[in-house]
PDB file of N, CA and C in Angstrom:
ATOM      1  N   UNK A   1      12.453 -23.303  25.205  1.00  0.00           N
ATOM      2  CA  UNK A   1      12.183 -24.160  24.068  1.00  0.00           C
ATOM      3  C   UNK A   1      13.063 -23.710  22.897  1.00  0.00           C
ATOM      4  N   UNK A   2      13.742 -24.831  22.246  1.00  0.00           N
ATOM      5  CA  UNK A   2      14.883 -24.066  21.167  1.00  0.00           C
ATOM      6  C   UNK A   2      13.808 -24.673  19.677  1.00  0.00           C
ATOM      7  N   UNK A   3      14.169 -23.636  19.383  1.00  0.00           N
ATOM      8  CA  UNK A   3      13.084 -23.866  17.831  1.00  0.00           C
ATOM      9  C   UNK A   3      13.449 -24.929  16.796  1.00  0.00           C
ATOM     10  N   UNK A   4      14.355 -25.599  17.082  1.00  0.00           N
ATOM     11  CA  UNK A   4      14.811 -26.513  16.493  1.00  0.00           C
ATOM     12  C   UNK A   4      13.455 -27.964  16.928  1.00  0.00           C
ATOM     13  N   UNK A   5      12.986 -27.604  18.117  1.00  0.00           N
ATOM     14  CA  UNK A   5      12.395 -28.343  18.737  1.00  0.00           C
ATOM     15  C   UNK A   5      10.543 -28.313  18.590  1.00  0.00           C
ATOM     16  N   UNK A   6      10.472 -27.080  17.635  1.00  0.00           N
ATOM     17  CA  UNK A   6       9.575 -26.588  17.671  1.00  0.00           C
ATOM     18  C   UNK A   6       8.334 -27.399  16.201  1.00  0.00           C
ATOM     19  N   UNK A   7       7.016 -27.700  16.617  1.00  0.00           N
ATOM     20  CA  UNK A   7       5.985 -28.053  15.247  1.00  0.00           C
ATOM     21  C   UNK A   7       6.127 -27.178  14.129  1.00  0.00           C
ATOM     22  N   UNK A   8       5.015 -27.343  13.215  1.00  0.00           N
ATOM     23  CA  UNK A   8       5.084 -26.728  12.135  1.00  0.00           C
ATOM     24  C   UNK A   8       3.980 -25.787  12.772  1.00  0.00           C
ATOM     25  N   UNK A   9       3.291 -26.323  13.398  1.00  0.00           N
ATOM     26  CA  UNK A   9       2.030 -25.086  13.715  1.00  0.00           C
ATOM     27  C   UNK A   9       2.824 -24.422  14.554  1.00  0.00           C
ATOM     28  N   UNK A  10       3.885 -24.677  15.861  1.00  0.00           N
ATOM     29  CA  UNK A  10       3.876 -23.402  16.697  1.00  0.00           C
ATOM     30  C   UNK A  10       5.071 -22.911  15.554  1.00  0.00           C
ATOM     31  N   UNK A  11       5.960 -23.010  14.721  1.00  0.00           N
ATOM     32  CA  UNK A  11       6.830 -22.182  14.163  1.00  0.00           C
ATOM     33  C   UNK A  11       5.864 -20.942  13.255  1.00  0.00           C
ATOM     34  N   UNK A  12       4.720 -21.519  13.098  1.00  0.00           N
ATOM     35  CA  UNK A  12       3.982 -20.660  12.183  1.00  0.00           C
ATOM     36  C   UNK A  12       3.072 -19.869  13.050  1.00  0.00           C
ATOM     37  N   UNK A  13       2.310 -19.998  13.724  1.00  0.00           N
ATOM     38  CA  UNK A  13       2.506 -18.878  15.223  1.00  0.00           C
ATOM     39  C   UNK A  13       3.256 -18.462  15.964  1.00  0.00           C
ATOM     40  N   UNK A  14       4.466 -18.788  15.840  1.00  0.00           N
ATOM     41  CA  UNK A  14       5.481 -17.861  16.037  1.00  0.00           C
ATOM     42  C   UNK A  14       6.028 -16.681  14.448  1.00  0.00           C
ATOM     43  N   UNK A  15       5.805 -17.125  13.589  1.00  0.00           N
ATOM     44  CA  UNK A  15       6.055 -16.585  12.739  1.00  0.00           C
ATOM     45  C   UNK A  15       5.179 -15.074  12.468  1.00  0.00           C
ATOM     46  N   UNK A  16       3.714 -15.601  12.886  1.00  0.00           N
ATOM     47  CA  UNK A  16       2.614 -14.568  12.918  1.00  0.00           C
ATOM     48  C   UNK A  16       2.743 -13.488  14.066  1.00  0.00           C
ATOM     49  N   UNK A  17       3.223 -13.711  15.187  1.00  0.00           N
ATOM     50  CA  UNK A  17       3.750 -13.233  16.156  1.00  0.00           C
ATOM     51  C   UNK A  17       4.860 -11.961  15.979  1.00  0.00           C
ATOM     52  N   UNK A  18       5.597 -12.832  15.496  1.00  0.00           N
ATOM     53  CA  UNK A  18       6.894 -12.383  14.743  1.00  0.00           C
ATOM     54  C   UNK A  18       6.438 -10.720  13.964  1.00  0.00           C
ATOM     55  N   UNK A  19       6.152 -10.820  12.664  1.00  0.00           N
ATOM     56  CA  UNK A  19       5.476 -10.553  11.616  1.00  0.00           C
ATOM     57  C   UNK A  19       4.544  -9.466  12.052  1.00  0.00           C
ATOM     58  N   UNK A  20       3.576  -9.462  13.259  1.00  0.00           N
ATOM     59  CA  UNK A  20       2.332  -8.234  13.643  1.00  0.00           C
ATOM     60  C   UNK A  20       3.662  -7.204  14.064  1.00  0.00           C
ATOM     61  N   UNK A  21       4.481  -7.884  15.299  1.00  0.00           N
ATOM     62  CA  UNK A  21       5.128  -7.054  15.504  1.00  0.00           C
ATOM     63  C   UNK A  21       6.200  -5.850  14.823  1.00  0.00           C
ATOM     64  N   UNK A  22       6.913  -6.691  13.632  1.00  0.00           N
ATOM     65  CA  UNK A  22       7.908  -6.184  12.818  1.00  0.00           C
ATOM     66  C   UNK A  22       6.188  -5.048  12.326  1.00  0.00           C
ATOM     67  N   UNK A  23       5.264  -4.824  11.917  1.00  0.00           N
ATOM     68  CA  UNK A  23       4.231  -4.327  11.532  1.00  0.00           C
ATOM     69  C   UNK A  23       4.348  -3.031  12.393  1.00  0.00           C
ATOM     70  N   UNK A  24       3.690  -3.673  13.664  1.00  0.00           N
ATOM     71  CA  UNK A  24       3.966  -2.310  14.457  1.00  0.00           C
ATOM     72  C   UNK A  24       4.798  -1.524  14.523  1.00  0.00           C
ATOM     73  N   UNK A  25       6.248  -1.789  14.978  1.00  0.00           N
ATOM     74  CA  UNK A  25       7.561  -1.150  14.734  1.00  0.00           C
ATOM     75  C   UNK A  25       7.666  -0.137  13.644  1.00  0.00           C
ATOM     76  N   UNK A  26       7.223  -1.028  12.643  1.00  0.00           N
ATOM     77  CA  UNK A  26       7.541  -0.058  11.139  1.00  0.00           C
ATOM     78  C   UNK A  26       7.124   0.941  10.851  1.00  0.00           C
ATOM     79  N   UNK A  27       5.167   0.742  11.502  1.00  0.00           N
ATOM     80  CA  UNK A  27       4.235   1.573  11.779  1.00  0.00           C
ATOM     81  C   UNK A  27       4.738   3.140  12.534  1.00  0.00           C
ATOM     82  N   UNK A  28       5.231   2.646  13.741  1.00  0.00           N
ATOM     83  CA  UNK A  28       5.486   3.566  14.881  1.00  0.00           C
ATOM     84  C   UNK A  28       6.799   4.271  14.057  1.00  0.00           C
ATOM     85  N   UNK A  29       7.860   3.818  13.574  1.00  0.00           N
ATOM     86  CA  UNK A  29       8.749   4.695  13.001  1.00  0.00           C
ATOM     87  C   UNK A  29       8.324   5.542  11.698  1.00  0.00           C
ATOM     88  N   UNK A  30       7.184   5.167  11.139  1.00  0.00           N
ATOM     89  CA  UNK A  30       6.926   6.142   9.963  1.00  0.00           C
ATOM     90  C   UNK A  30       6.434   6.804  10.666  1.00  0.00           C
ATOM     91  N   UNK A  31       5.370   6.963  11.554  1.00  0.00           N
ATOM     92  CA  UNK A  31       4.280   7.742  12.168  1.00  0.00           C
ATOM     93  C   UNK A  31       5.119   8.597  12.777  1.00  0.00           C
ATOM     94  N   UNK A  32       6.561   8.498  13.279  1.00  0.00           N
ATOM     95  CA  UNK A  32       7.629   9.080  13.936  1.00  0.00           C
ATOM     96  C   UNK A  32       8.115   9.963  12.987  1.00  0.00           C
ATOM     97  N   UNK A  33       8.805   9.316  11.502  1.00  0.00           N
ATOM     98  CA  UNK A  33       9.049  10.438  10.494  1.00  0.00           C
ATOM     99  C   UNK A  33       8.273  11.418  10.717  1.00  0.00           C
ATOM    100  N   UNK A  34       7.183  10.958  10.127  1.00  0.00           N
ATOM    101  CA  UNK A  34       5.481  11.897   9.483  1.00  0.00           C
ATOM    102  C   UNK A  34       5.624  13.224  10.522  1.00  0.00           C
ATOM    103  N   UNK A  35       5.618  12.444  11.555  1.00  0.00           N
ATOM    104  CA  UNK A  35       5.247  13.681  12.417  1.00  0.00           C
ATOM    105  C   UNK A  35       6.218  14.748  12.515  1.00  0.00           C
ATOM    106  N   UNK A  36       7.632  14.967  12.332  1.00  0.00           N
ATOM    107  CA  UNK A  36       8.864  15.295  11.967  1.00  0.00           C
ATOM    108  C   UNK A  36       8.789  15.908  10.668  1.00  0.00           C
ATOM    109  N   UNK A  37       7.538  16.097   9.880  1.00  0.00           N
ATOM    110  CA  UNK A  37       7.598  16.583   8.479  1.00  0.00           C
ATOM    111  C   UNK A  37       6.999  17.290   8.001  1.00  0.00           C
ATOM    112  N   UNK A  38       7.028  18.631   8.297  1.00  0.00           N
ATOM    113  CA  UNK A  38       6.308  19.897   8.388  1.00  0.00           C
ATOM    114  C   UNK A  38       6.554  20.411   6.649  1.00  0.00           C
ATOM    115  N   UNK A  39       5.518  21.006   6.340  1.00  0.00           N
ATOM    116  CA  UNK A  39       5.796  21.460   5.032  1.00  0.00           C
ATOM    117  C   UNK A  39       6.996  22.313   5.214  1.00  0.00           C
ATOM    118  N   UNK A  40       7.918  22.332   4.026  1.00  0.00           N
ATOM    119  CA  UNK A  40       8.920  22.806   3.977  1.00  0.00           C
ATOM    120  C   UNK A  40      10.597  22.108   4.997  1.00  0.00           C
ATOM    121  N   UNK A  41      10.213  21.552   5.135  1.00  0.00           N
ATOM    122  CA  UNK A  41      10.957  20.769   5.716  1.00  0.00           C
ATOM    123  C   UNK A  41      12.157  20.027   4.722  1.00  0.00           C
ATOM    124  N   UNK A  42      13.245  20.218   5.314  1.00  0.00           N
ATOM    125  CA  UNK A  42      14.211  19.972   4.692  1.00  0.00           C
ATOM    126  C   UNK A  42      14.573  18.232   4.764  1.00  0.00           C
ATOM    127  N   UNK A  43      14.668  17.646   3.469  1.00  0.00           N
ATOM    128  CA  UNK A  43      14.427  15.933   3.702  1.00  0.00           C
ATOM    129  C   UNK A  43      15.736  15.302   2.883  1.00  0.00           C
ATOM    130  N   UNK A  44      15.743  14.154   2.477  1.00  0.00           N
ATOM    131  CA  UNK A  44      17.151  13.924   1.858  1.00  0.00           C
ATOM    132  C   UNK A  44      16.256  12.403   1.534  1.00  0.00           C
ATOM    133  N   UNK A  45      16.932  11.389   0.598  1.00  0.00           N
ATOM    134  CA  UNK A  45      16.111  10.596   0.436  1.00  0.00           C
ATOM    135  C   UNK A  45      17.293   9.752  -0.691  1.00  0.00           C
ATOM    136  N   UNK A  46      17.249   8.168  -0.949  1.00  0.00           N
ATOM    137  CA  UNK A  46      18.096   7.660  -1.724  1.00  0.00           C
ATOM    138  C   UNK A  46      17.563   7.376  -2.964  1.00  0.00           C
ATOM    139  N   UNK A  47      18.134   7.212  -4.282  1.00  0.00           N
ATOM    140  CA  UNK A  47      17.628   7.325  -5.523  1.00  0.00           C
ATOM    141  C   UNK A  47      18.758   6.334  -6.510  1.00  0.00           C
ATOM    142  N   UNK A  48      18.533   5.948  -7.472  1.00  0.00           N
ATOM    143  CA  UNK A  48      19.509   5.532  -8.984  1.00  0.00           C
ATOM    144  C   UNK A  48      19.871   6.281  -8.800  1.00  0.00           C
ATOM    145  N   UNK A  49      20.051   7.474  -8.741  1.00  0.00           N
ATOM    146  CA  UNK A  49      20.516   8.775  -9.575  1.00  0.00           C
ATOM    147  C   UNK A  49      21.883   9.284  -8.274  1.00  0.00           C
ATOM    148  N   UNK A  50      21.197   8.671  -7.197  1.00  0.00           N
ATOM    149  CA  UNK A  50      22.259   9.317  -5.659  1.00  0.00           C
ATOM    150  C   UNK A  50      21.257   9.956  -4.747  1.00  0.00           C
ATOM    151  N   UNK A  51      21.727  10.445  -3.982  1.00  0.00           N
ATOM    152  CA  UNK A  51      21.139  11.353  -2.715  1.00  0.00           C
ATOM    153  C   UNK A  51      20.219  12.305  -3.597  1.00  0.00           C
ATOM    154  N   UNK A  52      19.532  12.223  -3.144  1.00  0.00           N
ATOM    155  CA  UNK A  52      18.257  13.801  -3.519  1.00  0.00           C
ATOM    156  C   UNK A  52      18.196  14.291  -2.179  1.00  0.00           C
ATOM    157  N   UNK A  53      18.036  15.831  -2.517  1.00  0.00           N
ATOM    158  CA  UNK A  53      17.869  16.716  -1.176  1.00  0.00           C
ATOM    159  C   UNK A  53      17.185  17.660  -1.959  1.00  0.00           C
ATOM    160  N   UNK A  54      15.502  17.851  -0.849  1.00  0.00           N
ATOM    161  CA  UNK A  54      14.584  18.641  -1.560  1.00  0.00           C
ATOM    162  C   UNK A  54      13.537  19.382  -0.112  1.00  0.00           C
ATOM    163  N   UNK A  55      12.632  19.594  -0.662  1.00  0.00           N
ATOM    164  CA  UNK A  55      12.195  20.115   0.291  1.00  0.00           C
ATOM    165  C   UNK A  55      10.628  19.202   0.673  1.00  0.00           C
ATOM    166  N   UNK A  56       9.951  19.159   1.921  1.00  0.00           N
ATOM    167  CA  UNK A  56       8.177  18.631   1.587  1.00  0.00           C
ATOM    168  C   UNK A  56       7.189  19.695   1.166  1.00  0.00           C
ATOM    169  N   UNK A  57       6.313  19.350   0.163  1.00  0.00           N
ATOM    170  CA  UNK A  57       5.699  20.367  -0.348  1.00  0.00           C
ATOM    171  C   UNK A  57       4.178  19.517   0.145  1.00  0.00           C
ATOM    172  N   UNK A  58       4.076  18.715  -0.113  1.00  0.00           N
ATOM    173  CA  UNK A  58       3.056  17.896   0.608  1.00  0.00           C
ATOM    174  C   UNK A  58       2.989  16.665   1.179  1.00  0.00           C
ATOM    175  N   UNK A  59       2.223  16.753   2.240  1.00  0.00           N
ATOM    176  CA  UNK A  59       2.222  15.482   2.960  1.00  0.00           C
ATOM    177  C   UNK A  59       1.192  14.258   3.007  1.00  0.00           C
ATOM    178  N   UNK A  60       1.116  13.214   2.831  1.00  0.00           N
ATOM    179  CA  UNK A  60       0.053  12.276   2.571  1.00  0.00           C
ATOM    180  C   UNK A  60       0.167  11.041   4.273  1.00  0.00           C
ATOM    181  N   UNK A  61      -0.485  10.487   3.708  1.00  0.00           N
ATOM    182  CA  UNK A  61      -0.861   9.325   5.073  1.00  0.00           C
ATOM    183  C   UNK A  61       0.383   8.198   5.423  1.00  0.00           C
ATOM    184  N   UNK A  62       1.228   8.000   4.018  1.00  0.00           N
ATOM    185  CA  UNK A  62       2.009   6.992   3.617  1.00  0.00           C
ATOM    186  C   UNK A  62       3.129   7.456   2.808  1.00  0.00           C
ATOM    187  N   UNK A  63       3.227   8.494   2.016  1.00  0.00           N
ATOM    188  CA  UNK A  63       4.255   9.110   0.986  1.00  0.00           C
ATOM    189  C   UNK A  63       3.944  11.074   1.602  1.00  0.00           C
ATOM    190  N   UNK A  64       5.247  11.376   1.215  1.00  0.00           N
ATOM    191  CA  UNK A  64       5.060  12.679   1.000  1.00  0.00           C
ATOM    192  C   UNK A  64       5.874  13.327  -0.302  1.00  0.00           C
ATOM    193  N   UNK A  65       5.687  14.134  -1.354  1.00  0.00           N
ATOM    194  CA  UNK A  65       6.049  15.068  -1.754  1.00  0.00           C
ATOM    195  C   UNK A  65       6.997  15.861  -1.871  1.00  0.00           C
ATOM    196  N   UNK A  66       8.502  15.601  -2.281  1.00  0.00           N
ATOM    197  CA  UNK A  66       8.998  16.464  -1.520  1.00  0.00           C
ATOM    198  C   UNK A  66      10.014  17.144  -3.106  1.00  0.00           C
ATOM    199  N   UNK A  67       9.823  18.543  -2.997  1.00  0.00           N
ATOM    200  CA  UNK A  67      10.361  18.879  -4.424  1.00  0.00           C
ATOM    201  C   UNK A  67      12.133  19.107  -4.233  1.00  0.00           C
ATOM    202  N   UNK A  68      12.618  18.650  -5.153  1.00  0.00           N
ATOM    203  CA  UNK A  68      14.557  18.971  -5.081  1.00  0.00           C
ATOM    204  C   UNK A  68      14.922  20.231  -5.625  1.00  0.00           C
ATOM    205  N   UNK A  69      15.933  20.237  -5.484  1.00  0.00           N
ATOM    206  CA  UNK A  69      17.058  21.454  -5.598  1.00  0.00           C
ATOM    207  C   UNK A  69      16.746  22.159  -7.002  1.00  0.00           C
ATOM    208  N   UNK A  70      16.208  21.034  -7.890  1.00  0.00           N
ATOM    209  CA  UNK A  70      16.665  21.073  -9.365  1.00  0.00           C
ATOM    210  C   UNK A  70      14.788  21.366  -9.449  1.00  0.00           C
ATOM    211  N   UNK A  71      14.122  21.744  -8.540  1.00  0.00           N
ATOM    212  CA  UNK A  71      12.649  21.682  -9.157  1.00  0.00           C
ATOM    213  C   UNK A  71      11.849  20.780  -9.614  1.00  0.00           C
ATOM    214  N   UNK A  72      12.470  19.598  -9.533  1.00  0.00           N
ATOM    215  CA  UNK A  72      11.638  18.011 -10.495  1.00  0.00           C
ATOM    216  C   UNK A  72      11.082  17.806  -8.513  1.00  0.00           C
ATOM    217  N   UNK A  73       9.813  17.430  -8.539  1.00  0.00           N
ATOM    218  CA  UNK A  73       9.033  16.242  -7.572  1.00  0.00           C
ATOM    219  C   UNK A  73       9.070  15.322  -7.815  1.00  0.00           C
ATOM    220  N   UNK A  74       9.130  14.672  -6.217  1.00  0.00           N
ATOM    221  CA  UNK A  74       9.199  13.040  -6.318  1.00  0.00           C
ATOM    222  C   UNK A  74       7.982  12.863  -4.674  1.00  0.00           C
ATOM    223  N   UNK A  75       7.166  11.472  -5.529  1.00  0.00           N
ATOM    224  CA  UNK A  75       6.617  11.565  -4.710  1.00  0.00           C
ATOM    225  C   UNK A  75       7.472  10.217  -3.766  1.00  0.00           C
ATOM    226  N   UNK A  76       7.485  10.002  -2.466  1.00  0.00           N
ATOM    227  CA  UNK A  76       8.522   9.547  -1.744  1.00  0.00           C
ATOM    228  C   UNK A  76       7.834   8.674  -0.578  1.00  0.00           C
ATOM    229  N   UNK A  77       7.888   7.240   0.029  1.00  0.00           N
ATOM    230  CA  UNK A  77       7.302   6.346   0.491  1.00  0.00           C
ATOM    231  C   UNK A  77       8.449   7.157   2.302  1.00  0.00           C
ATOM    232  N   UNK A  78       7.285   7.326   3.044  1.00  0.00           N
ATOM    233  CA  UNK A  78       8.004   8.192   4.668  1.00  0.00           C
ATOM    234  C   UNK A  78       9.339   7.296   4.800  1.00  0.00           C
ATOM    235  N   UNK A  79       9.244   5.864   4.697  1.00  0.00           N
ATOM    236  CA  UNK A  79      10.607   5.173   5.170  1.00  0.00           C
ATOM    237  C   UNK A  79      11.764   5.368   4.589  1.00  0.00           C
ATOM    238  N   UNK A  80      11.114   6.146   3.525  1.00  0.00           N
ATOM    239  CA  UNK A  80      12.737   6.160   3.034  1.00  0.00           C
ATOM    240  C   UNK A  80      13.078   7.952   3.140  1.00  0.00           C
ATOM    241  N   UNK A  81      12.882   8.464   3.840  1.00  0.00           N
ATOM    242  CA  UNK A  81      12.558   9.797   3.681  1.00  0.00           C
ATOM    243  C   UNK A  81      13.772  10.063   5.189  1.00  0.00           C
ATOM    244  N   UNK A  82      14.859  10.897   4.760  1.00  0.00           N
ATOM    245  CA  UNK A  82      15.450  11.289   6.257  1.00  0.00           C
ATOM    246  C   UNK A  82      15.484  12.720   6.525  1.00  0.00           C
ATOM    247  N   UNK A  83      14.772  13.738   7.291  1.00  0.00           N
ATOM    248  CA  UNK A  83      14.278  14.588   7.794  1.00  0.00           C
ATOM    249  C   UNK A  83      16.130  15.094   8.226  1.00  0.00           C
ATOM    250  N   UNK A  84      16.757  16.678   7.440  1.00  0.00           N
ATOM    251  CA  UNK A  84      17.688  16.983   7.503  1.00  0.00           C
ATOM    252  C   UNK A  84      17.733  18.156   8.595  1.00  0.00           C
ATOM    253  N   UNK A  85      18.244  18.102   9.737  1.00  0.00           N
ATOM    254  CA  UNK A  85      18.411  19.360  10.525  1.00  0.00           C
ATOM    255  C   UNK A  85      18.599  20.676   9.972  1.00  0.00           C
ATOM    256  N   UNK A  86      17.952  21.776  10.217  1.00  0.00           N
ATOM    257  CA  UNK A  86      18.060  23.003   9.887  1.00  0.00           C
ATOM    258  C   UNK A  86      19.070  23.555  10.797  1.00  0.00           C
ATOM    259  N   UNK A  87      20.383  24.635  10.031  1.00  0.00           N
ATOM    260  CA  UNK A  87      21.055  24.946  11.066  1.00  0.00           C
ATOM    261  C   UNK A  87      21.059  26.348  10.234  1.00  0.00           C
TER     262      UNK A  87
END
């Protein structure tokens, strides 16, 4: 079926369809960060200002904590949060 072809009701159950899923996904990749984010953990994250690189000082359900180089905290939403390899 090409969606061109499609009602207003099934485009909009498809849309809902659509939509739970993009949900889940998003879900499963934060829950993927999170778990990747041990206190002290070295994180990196985008800002106005440029790259911040800090550390997690605390962790929450949805945001974590994570203090920078320079000592200022930010509290930080997991998706945007990239977990930096320790070498």
């Amino acid at each position: 079926m090409r969606i061109d072809d499609m009602s207003l009701d099934q485009l909009l159950a498809l849309n809902d369809i659509i939509c739970r899923r993009i949900d889940e996904l998003q879900a499963r990749q934060k829950m993927d960060v999170l778990s990747r984010l041990n206190l002290g953990k070295a994180v990196s994250f985008e800002t106005r200002e440029g790259q911040i690189f800090g550390r997690v000082i605390k962790n929450f359900r949805k945001t974590v904590v994570v203090q920078s180089k320079d000592n200022r905290q930010w509290k930080v939403s997991v998706g945007m949060i990239q977990p930096l390899r320790e070498v």
